[in-house]
PDB file of N, CA and C in Angstrom:
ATOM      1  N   UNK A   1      -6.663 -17.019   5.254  1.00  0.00           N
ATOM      2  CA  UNK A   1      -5.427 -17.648   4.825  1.00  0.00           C
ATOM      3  C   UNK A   1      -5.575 -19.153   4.635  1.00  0.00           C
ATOM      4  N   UNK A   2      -6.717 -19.695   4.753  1.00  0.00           N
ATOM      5  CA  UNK A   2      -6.773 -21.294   4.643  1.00  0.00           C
ATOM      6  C   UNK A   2      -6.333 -21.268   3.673  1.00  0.00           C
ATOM      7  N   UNK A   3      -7.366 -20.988   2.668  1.00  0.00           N
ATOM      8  CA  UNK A   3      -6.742 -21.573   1.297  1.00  0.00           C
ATOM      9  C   UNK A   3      -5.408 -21.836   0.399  1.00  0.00           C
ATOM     10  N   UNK A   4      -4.856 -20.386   1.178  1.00  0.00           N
ATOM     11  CA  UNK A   4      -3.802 -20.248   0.926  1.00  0.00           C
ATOM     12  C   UNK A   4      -2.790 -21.056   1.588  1.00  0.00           C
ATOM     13  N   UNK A   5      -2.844 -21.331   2.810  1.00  0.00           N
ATOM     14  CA  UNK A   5      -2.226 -22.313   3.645  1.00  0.00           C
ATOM     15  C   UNK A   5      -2.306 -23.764   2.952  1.00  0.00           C
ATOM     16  N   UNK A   6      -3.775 -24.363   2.657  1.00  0.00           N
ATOM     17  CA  UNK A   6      -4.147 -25.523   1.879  1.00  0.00           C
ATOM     18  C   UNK A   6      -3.176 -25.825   0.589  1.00  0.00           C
ATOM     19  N   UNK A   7      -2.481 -24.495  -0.070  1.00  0.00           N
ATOM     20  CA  UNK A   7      -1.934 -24.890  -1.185  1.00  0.00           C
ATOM     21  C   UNK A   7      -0.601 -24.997  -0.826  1.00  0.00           C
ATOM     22  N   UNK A   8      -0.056 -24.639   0.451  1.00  0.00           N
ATOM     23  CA  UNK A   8       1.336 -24.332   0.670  1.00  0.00           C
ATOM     24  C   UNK A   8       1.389 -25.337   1.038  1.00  0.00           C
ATOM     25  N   UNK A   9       0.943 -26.403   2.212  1.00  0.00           N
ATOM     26  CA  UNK A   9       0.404 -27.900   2.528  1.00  0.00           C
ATOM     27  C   UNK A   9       0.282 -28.974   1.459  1.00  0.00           C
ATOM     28  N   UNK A  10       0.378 -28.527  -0.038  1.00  0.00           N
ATOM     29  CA  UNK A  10       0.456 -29.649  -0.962  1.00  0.00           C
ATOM     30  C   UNK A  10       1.489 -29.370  -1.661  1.00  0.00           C
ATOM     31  N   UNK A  11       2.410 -27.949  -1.289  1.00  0.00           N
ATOM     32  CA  UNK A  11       3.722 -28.614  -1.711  1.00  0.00           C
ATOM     33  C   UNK A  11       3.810 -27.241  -2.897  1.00  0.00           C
ATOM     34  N   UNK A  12       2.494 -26.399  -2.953  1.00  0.00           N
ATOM     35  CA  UNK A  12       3.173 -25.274  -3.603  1.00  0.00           C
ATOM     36  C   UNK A  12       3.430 -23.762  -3.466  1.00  0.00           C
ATOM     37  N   UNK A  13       4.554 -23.266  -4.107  1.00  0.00           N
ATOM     38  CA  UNK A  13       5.232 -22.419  -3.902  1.00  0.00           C
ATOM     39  C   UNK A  13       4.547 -20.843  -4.038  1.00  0.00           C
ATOM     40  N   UNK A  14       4.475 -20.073  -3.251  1.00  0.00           N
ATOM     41  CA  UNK A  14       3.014 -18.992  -3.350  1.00  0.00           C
ATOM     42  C   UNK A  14       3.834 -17.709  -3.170  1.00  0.00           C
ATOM     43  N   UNK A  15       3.374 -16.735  -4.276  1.00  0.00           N
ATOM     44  CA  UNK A  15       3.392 -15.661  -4.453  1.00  0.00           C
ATOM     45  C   UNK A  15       1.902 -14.548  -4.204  1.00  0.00           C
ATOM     46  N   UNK A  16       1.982 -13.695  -3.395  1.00  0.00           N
ATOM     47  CA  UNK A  16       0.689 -12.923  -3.259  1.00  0.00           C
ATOM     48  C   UNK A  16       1.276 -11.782  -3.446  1.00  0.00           C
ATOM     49  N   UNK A  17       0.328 -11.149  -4.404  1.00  0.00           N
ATOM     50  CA  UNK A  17       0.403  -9.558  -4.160  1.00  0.00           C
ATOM     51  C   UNK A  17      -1.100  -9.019  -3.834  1.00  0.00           C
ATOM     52  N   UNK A  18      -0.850  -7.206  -3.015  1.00  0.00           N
ATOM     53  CA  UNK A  18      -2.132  -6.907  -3.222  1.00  0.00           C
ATOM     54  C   UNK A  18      -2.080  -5.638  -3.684  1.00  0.00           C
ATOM     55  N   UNK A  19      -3.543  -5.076  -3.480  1.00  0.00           N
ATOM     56  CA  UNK A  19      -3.293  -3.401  -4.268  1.00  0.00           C
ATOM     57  C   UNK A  19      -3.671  -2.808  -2.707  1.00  0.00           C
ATOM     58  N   UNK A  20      -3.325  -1.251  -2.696  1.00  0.00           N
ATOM     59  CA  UNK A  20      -3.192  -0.664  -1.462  1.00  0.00           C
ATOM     60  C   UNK A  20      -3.701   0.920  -1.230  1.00  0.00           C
ATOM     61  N   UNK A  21      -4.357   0.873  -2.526  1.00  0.00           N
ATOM     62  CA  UNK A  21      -4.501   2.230  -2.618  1.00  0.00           C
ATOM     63  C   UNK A  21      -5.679   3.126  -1.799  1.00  0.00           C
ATOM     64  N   UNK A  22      -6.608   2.040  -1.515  1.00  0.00           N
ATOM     65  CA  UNK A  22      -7.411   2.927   0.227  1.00  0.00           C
ATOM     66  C   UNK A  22      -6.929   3.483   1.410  1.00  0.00           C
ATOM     67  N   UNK A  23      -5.860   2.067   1.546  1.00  0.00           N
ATOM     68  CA  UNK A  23      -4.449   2.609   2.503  1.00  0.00           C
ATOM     69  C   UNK A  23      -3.218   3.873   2.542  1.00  0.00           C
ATOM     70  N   UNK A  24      -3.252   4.056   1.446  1.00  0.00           N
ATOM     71  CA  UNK A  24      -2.336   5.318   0.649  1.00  0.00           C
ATOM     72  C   UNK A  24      -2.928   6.124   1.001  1.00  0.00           C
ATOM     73  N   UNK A  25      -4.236   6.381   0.754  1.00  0.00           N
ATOM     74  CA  UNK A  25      -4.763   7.844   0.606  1.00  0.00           C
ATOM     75  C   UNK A  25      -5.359   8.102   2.098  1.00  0.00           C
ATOM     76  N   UNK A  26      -5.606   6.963   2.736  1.00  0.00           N
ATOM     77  CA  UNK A  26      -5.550   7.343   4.218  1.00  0.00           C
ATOM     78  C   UNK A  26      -4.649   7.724   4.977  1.00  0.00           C
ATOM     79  N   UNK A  27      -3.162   7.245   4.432  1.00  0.00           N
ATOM     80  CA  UNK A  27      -1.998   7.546   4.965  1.00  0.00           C
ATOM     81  C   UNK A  27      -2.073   9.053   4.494  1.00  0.00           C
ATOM     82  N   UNK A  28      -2.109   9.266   3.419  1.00  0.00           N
ATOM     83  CA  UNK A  28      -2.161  11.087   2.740  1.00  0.00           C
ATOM     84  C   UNK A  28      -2.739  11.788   3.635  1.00  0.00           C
ATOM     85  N   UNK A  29      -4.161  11.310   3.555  1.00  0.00           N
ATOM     86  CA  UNK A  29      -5.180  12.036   4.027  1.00  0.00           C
ATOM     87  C   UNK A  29      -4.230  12.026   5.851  1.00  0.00           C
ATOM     88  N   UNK A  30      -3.996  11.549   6.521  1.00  0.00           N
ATOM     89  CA  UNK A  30      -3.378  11.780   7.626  1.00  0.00           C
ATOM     90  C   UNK A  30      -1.954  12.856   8.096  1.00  0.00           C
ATOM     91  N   UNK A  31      -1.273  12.735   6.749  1.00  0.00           N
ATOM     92  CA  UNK A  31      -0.685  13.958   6.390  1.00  0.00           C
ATOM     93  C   UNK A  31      -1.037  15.018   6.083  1.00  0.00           C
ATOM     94  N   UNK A  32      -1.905  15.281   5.448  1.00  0.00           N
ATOM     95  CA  UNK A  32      -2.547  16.606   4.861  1.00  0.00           C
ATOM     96  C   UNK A  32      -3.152  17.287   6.312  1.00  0.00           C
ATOM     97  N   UNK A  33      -3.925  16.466   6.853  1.00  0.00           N
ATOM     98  CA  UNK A  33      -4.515  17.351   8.234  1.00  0.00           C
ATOM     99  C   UNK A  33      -2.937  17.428   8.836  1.00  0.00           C
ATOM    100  N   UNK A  34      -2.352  16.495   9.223  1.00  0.00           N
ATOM    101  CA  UNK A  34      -1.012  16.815  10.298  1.00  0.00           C
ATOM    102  C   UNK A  34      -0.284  18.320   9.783  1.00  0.00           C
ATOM    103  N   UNK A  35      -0.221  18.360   8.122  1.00  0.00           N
ATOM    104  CA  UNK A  35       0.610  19.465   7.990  1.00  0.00           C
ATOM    105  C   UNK A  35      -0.430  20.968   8.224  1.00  0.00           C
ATOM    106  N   UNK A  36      -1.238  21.038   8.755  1.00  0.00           N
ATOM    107  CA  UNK A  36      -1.899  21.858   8.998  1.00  0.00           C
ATOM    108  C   UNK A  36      -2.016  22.286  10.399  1.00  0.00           C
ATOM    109  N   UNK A  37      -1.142  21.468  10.712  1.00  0.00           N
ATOM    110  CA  UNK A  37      -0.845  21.861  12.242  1.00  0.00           C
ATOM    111  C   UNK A  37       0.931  21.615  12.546  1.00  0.00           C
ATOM    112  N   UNK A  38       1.170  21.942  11.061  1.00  0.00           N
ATOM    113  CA  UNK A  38       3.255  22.153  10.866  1.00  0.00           C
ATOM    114  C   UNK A  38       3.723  20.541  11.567  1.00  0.00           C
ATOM    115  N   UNK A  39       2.993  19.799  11.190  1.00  0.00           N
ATOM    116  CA  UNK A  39       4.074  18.245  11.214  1.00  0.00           C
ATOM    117  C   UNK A  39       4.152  17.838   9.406  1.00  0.00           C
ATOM    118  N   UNK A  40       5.186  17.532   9.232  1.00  0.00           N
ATOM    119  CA  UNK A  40       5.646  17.133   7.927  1.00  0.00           C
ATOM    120  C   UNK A  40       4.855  16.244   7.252  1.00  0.00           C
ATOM    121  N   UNK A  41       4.980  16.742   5.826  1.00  0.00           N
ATOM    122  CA  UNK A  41       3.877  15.874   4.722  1.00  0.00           C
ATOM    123  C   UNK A  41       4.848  14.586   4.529  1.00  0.00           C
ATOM    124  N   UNK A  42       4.068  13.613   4.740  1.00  0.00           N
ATOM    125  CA  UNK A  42       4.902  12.356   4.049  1.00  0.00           C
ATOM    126  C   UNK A  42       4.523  11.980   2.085  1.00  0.00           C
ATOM    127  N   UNK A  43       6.160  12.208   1.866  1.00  0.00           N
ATOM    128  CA  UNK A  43       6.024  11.594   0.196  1.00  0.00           C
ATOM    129  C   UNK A  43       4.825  10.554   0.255  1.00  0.00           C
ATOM    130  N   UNK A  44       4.602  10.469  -1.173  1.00  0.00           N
ATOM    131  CA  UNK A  44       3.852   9.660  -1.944  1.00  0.00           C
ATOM    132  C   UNK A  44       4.391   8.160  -1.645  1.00  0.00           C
ATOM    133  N   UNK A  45       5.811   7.961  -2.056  1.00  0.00           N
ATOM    134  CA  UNK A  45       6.199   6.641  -2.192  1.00  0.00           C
ATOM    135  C   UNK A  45       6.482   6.298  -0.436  1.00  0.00           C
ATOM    136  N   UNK A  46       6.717   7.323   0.116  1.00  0.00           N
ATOM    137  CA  UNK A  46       6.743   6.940   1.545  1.00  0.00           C
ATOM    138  C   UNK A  46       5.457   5.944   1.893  1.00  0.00           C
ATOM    139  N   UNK A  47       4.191   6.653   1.755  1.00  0.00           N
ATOM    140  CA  UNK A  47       3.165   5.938   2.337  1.00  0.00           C
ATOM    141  C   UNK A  47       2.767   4.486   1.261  1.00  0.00           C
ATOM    142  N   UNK A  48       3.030   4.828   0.302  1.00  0.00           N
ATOM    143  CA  UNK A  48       3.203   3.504  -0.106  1.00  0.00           C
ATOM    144  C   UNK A  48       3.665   2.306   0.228  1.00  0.00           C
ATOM    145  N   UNK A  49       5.099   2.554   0.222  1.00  0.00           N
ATOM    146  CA  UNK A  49       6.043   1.636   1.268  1.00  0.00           C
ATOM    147  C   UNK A  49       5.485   1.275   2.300  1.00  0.00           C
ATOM    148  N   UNK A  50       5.042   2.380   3.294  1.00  0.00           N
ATOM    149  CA  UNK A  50       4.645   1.838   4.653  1.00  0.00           C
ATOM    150  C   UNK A  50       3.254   1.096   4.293  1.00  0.00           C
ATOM    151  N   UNK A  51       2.060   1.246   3.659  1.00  0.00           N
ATOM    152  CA  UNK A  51       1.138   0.406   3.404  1.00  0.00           C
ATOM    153  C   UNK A  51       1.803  -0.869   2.934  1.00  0.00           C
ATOM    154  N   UNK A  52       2.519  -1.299   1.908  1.00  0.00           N
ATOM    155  CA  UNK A  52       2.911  -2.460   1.399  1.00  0.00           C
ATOM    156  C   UNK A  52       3.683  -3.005   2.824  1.00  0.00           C
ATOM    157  N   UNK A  53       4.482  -2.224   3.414  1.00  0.00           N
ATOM    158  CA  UNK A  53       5.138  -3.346   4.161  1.00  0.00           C
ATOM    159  C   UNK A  53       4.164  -3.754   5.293  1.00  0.00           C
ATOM    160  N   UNK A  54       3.000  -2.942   6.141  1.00  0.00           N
ATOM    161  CA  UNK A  54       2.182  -3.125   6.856  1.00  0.00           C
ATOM    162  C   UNK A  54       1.529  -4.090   6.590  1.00  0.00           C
ATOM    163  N   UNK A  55       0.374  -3.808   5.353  1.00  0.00           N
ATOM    164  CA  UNK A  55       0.239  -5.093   5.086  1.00  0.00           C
ATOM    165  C   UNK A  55       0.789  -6.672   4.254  1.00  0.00           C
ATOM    166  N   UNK A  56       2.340  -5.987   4.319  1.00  0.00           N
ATOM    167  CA  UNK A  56       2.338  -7.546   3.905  1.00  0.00           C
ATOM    168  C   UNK A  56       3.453  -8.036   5.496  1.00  0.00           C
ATOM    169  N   UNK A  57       2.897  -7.383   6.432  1.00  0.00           N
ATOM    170  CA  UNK A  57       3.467  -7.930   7.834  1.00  0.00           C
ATOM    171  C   UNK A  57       1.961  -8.614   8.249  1.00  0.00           C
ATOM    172  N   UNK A  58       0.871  -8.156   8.045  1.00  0.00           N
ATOM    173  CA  UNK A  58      -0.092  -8.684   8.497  1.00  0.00           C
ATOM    174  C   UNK A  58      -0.502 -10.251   8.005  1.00  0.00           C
ATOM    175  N   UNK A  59      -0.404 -10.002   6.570  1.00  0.00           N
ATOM    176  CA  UNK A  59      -0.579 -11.273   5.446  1.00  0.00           C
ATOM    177  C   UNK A  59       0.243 -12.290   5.832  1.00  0.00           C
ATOM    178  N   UNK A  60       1.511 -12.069   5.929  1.00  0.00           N
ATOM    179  CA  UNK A  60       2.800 -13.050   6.340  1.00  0.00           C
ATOM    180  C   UNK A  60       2.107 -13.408   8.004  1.00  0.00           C
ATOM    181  N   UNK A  61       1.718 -12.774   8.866  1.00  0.00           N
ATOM    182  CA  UNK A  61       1.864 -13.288  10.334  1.00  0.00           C
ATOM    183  C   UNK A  61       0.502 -13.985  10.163  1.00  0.00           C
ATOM    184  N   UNK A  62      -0.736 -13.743   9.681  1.00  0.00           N
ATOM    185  CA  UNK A  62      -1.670 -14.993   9.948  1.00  0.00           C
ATOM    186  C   UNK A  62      -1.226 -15.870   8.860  1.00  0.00           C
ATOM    187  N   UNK A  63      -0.679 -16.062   7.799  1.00  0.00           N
ATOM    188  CA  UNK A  63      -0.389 -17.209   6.870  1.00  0.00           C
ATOM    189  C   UNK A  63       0.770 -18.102   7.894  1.00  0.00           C
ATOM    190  N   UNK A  64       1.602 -17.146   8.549  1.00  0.00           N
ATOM    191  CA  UNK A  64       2.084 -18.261   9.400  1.00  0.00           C
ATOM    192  C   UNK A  64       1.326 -18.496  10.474  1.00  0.00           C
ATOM    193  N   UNK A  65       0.625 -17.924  10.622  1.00  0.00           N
ATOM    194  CA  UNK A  65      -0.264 -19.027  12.160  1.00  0.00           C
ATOM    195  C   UNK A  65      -1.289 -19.704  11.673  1.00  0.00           C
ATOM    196  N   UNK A  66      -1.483 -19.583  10.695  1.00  0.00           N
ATOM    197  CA  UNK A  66      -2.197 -20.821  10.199  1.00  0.00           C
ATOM    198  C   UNK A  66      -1.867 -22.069   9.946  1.00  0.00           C
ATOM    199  N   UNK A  67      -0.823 -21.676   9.445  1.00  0.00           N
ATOM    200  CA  UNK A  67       0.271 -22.903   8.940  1.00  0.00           C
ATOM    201  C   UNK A  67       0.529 -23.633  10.772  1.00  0.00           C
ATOM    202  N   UNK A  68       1.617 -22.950  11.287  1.00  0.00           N
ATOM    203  CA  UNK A  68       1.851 -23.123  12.766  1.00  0.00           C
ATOM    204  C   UNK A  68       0.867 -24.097  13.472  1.00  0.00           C
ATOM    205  N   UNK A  69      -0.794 -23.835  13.093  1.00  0.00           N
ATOM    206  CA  UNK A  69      -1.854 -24.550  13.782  1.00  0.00           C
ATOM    207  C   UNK A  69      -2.536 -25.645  13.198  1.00  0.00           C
ATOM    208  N   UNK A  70      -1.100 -25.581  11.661  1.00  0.00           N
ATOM    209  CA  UNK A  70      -1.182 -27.264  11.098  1.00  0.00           C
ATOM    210  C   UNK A  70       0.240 -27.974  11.570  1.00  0.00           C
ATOM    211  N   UNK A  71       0.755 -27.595  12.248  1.00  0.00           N
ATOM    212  CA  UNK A  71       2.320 -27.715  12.214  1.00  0.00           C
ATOM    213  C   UNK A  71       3.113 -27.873  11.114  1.00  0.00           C
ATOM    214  N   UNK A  72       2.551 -26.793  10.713  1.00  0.00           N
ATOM    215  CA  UNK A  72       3.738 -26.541   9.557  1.00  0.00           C
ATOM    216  C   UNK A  72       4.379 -25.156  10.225  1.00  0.00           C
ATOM    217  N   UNK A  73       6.118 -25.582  10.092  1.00  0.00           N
ATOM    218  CA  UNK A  73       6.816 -24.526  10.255  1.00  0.00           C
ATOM    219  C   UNK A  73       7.115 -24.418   8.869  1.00  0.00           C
ATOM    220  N   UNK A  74       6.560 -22.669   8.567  1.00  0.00           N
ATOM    221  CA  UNK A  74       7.415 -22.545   7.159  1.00  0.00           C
ATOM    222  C   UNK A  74       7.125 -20.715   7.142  1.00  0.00           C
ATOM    223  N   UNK A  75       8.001 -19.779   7.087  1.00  0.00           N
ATOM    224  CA  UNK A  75       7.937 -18.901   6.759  1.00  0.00           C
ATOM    225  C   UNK A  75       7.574 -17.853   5.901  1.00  0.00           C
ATOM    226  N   UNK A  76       7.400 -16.503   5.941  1.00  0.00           N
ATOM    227  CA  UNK A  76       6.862 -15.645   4.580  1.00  0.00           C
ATOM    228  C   UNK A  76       7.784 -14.602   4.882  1.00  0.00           C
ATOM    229  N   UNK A  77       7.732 -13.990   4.383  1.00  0.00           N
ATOM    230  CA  UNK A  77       8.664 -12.781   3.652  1.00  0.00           C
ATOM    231  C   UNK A  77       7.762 -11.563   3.004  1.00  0.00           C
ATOM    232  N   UNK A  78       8.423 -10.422   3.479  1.00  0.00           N
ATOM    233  CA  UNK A  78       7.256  -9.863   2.855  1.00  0.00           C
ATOM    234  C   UNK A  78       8.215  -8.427   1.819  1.00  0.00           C
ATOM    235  N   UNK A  79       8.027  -8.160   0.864  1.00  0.00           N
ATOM    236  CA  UNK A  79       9.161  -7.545  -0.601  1.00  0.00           C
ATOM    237  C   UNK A  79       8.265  -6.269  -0.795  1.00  0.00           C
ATOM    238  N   UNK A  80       8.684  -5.341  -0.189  1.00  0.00           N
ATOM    239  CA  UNK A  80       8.554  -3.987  -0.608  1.00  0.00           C
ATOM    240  C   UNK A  80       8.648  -3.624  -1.994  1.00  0.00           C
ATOM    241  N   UNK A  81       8.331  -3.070  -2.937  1.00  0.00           N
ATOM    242  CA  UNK A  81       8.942  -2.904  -4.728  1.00  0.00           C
ATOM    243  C   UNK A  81       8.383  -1.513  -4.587  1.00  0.00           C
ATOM    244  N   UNK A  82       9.359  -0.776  -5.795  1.00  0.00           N
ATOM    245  CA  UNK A  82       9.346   0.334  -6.688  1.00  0.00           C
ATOM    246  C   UNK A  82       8.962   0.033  -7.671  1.00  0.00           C
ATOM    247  N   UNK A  83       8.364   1.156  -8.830  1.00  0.00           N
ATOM    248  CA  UNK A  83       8.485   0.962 -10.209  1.00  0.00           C
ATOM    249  C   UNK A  83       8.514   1.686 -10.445  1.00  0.00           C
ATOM    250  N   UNK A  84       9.247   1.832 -11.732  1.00  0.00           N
ATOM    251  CA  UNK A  84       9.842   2.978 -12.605  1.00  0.00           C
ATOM    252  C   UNK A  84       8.106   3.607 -13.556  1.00  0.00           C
ATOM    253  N   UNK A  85       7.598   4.671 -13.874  1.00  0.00           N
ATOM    254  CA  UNK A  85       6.725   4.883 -14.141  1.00  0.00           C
ATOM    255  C   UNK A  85       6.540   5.597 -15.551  1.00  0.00           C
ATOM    256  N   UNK A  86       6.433   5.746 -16.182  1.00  0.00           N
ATOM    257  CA  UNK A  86       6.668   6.238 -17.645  1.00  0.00           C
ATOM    258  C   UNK A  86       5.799   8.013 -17.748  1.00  0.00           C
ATOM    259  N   UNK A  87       6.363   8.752 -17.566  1.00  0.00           N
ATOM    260  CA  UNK A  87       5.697   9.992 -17.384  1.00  0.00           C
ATOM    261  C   UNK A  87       4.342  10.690 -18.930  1.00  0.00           C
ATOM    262  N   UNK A  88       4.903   9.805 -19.856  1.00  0.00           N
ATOM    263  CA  UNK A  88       4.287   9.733 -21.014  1.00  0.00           C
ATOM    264  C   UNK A  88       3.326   8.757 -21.073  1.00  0.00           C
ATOM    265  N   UNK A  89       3.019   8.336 -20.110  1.00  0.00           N
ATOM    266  CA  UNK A  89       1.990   7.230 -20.270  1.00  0.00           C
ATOM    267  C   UNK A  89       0.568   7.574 -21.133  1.00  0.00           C
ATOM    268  N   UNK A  90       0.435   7.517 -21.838  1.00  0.00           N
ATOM    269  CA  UNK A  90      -1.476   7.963 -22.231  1.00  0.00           C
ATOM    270  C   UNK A  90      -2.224   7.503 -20.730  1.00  0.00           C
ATOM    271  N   UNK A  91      -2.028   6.733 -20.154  1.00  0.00           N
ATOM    272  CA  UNK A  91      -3.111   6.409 -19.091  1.00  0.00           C
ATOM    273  C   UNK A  91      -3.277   7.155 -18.138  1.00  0.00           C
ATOM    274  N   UNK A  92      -2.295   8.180 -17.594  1.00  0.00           N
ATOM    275  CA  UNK A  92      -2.125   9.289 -17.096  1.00  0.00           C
ATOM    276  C   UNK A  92      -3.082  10.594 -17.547  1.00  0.00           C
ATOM    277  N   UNK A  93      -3.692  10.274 -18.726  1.00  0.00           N
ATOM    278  CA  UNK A  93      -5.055  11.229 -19.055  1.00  0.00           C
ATOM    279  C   UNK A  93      -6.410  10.826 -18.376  1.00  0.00           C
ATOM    280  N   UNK A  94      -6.666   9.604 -18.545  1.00  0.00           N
ATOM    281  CA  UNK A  94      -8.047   9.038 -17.957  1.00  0.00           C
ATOM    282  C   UNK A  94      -7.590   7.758 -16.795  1.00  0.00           C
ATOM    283  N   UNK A  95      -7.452   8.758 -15.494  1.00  0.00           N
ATOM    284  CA  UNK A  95      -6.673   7.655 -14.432  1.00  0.00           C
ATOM    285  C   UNK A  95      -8.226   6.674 -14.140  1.00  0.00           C
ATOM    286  N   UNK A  96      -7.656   5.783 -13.566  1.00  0.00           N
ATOM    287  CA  UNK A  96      -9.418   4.414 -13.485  1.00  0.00           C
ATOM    288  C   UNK A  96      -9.299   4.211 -11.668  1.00  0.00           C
ATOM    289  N   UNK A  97      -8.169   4.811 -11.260  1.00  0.00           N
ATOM    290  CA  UNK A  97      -8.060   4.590  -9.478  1.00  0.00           C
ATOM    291  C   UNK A  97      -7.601   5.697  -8.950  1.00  0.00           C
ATOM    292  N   UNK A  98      -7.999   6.739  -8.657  1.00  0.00           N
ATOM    293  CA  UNK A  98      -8.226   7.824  -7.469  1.00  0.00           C
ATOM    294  C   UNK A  98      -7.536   7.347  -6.106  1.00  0.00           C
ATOM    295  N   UNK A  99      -6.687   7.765  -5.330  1.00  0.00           N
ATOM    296  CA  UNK A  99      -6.223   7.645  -4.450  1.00  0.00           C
ATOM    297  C   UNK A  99      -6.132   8.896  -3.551  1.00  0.00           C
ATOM    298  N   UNK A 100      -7.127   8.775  -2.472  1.00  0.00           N
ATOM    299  CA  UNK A 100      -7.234   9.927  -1.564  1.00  0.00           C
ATOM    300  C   UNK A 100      -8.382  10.418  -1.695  1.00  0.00           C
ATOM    301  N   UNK A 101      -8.485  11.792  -0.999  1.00  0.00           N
ATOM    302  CA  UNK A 101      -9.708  12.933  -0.934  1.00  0.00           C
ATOM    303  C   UNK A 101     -10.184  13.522  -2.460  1.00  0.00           C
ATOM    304  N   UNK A 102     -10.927  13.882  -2.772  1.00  0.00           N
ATOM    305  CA  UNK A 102     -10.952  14.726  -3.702  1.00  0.00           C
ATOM    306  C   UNK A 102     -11.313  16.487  -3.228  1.00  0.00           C
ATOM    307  N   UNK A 103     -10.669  16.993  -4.097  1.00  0.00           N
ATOM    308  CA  UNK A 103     -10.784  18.613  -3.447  1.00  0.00           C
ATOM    309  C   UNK A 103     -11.805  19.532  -4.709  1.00  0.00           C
ATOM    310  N   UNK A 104     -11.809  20.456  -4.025  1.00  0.00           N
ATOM    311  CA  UNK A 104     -12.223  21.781  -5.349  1.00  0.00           C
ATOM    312  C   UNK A 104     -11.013  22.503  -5.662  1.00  0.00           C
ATOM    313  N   UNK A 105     -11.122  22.340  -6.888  1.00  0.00           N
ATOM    314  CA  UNK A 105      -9.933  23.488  -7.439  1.00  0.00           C
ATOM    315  C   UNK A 105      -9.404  24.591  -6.774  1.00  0.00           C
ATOM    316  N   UNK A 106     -10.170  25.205  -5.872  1.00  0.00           N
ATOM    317  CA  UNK A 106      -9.621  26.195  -5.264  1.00  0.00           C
ATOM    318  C   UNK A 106      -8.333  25.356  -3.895  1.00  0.00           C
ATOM    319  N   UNK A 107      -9.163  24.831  -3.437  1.00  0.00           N
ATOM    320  CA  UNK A 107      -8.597  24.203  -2.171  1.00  0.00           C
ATOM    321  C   UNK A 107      -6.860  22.956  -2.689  1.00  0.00           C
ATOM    322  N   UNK A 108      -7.432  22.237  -3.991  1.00  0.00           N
ATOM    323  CA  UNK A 108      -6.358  21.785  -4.569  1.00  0.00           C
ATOM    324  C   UNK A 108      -5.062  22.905  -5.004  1.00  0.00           C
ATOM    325  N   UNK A 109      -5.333  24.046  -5.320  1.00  0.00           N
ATOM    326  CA  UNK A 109      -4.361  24.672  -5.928  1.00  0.00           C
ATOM    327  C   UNK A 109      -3.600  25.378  -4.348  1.00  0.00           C
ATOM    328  N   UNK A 110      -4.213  25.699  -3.440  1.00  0.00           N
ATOM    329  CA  UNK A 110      -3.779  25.802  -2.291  1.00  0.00           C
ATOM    330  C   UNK A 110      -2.521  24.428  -1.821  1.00  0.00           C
ATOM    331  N   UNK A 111      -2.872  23.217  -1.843  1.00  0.00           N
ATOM    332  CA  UNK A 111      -2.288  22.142  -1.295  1.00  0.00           C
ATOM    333  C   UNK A 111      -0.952  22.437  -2.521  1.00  0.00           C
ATOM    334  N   UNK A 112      -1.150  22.755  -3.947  1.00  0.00           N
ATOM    335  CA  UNK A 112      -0.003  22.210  -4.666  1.00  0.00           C
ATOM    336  C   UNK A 112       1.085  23.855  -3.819  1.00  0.00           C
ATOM    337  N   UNK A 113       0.572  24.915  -3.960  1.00  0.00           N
ATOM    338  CA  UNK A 113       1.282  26.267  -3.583  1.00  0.00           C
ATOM    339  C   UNK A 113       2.034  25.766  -2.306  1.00  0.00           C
ATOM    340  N   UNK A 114       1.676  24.916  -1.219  1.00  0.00           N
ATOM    341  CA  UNK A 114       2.341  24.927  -0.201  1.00  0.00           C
ATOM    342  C   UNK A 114       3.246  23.490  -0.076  1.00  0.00           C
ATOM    343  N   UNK A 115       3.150  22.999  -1.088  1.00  0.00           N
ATOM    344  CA  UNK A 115       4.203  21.989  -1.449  1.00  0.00           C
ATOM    345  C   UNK A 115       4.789  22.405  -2.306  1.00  0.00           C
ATOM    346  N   UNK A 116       5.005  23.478  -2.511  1.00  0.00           N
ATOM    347  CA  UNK A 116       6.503  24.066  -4.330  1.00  0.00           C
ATOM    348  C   UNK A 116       6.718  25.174  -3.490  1.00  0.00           C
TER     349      UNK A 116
END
């Protein structure tokens, strides 16, 4: 967080985002075994959410103790988001980020049967 601290220290205004999708599919992947022993699958956008807000509780608490150990009091915030997704997307043919396990067809068509 220095750097980032370094720029907030000269006065400018900082936006971070990150991507989360190792976190997602670990969250999945933690569902998928749980429901195999009858504890509930968590949605998609569920574990999303909880990755974004996790880590942006982590991001926000050392950016403020960094700051703090310049004495700067100044706060972060951390903004959960949705997005609306276009079901027609062409990019939805050749995805470029995989999120989660990969299965064999047999074992995948099992997971979709016991979620419908």
């Amino acid at each position: 967080m220095r750097p980032i601290a370094d720029l907030i220290a000269d006065g400018h205004r900082i936006i971070l985002t990150h991507g989360n999708g190792p976190q997602v599919g670990n969250i999945l992947r933690r569902s998928e075994v749980g429901a195999e022993h009858n504890i509930y699958p968590i949605p998609m956008e569920l574990c999303v959410a909880d990755t974004q807000g996790g880590m942006g509780y982590m991001i926000c608490q050392c950016l403020e103790n960094e700051l703090l150990s310049r004495g700067i009091d100044h706060r972060c915030a951390t903004v959960i988001t949705t997005v609306v997704v276009n079901d027609d997307d062409p990019d939805f043919a050749h995805p470029t980020k995989p999120i989660g396990v990969f299965y064999r067809e047999e074992e995948a068509r099992r997971h979709i049967e016991r979620d419908h």
